[in-house]
Protein backbone atom coordinates (compact mmCIF):
# COMPACT_ATOMS: atom_id res chain seq x y z
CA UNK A 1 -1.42 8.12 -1.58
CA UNK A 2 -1.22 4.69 0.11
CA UNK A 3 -2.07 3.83 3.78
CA UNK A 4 1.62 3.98 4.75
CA UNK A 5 1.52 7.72 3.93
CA UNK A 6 -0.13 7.98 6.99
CA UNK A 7 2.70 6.34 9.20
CA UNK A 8 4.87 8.95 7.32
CA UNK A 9 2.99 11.96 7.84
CA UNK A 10 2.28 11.40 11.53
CA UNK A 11 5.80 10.59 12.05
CA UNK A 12 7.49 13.83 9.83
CA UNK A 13 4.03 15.88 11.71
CA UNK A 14 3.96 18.91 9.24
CA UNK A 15 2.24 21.70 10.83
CA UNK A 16 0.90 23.00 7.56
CA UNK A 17 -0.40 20.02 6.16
CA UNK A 18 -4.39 18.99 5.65
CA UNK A 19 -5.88 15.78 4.49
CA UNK A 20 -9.28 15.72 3.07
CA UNK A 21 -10.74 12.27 2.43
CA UNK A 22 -13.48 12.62 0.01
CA UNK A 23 -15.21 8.80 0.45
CA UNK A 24 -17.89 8.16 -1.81
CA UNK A 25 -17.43 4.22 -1.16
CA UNK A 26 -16.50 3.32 -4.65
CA UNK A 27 -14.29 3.37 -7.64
CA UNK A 28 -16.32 5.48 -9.70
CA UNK A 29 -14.18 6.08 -12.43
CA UNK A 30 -13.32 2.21 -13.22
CA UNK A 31 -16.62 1.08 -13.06
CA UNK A 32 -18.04 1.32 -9.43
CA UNK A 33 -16.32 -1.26 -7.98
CA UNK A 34 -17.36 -1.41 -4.23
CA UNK A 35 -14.02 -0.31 -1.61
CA UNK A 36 -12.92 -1.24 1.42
CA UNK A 37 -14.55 1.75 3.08
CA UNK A 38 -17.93 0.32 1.99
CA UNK A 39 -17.59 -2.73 4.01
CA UNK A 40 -16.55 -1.10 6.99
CA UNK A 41 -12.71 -0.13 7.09
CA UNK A 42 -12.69 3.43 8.45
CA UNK A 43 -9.36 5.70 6.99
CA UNK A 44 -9.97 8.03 9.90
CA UNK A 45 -9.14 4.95 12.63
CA UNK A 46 -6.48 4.09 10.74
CA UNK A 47 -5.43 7.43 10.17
CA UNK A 48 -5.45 8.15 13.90
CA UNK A 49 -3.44 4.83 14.73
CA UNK A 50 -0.89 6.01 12.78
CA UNK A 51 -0.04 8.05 15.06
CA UNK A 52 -2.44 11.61 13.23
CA UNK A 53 -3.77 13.30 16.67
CA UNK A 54 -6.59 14.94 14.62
CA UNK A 55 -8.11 12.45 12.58
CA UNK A 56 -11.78 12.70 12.41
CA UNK A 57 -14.93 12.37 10.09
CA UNK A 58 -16.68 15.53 9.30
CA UNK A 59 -19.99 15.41 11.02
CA UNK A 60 -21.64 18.27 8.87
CA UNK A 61 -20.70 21.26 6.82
CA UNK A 62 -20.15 23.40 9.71
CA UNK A 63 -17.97 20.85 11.71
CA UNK A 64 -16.13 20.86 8.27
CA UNK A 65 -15.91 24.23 7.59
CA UNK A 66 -14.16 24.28 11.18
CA UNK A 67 -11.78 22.10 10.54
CA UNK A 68 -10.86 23.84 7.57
CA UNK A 69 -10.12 27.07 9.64
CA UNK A 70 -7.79 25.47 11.87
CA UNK A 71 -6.37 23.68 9.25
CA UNK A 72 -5.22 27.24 7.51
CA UNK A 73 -3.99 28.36 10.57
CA UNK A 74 -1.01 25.67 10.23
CA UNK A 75 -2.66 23.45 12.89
CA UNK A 76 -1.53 20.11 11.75
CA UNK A 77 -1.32 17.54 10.57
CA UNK A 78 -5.09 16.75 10.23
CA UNK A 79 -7.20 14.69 8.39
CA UNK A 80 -10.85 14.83 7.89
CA UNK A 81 -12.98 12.26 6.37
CA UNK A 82 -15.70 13.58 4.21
CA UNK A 83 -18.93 10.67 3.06
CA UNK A 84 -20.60 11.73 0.09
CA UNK A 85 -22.73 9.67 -2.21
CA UNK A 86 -21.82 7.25 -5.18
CA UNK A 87 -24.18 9.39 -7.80
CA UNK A 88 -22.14 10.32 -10.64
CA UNK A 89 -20.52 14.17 -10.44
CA UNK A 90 -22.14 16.88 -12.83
CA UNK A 91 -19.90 17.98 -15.59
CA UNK A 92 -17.99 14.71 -16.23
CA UNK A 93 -14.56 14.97 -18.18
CA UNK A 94 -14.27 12.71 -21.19
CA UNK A 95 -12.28 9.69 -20.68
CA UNK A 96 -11.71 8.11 -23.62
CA UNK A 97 -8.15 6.84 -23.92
CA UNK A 98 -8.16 7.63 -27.70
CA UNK A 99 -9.38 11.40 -27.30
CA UNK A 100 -6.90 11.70 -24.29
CA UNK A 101 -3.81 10.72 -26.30
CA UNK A 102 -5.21 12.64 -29.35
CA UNK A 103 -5.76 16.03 -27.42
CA UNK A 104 -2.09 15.36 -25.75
CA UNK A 105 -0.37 15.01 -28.38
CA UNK A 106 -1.88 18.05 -30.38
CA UNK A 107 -0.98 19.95 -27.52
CA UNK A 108 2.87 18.87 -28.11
CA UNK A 109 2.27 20.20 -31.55
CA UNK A 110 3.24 16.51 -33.27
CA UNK A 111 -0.35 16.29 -34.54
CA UNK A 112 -2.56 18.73 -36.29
């Protein structure tokens, strides 16, 4: 999803659809590479001035869990922005390109 998605969804305004920003500030995955978002551009603002009425960052886990409920009752669009930390998840999937394209093409049956 790029930032024009937003123009698009505030302009089609889907009833049923939820955005949930999970911003942890970095790339993780391609090395930790700092984003935008760390150096102050806020998705939520920009989010909003695309025209999404309920745009907001979730202040805690019950303001979140909140949003969620009027978010399954078709209440939309929304988007919630969600800060977590830049420690690395538990339970990490391999990434190695090698294994990927191994395990992928075993699963098409071409390789034993």
């Amino acid at each position: 999803m790029h930032l024009g998605s937003l123009a698009t969804v505030a302009l089609v305004a889907p009833r049923n659809l939820a955005i949930v920003v999970i911003d942890n500030g970095i790339y993780q995955i391609t090395g930790g590479q700092r984003t935008h978002t760390s150096h102050g551009t806020d998705l939520v603002a920009i989010a909003a001035g695309a025209g999404i009425a309920d745009a907001q960052w979730a202040r805690d886990e019950a303001h979140f869990e909140a949003w969620i409920d009027g978010a399954l009752a078709g209440d939309g669009p929304r988007l919630i922005g969600v800060r977590t930390d830049d420690s690395p998840p538990e339970g990490v999937t391999d990434r190695d390109p090698v294994r990927i394209r191994e395990r992928f093409m075993q699963g098409l049956g071409v390789r034993p």
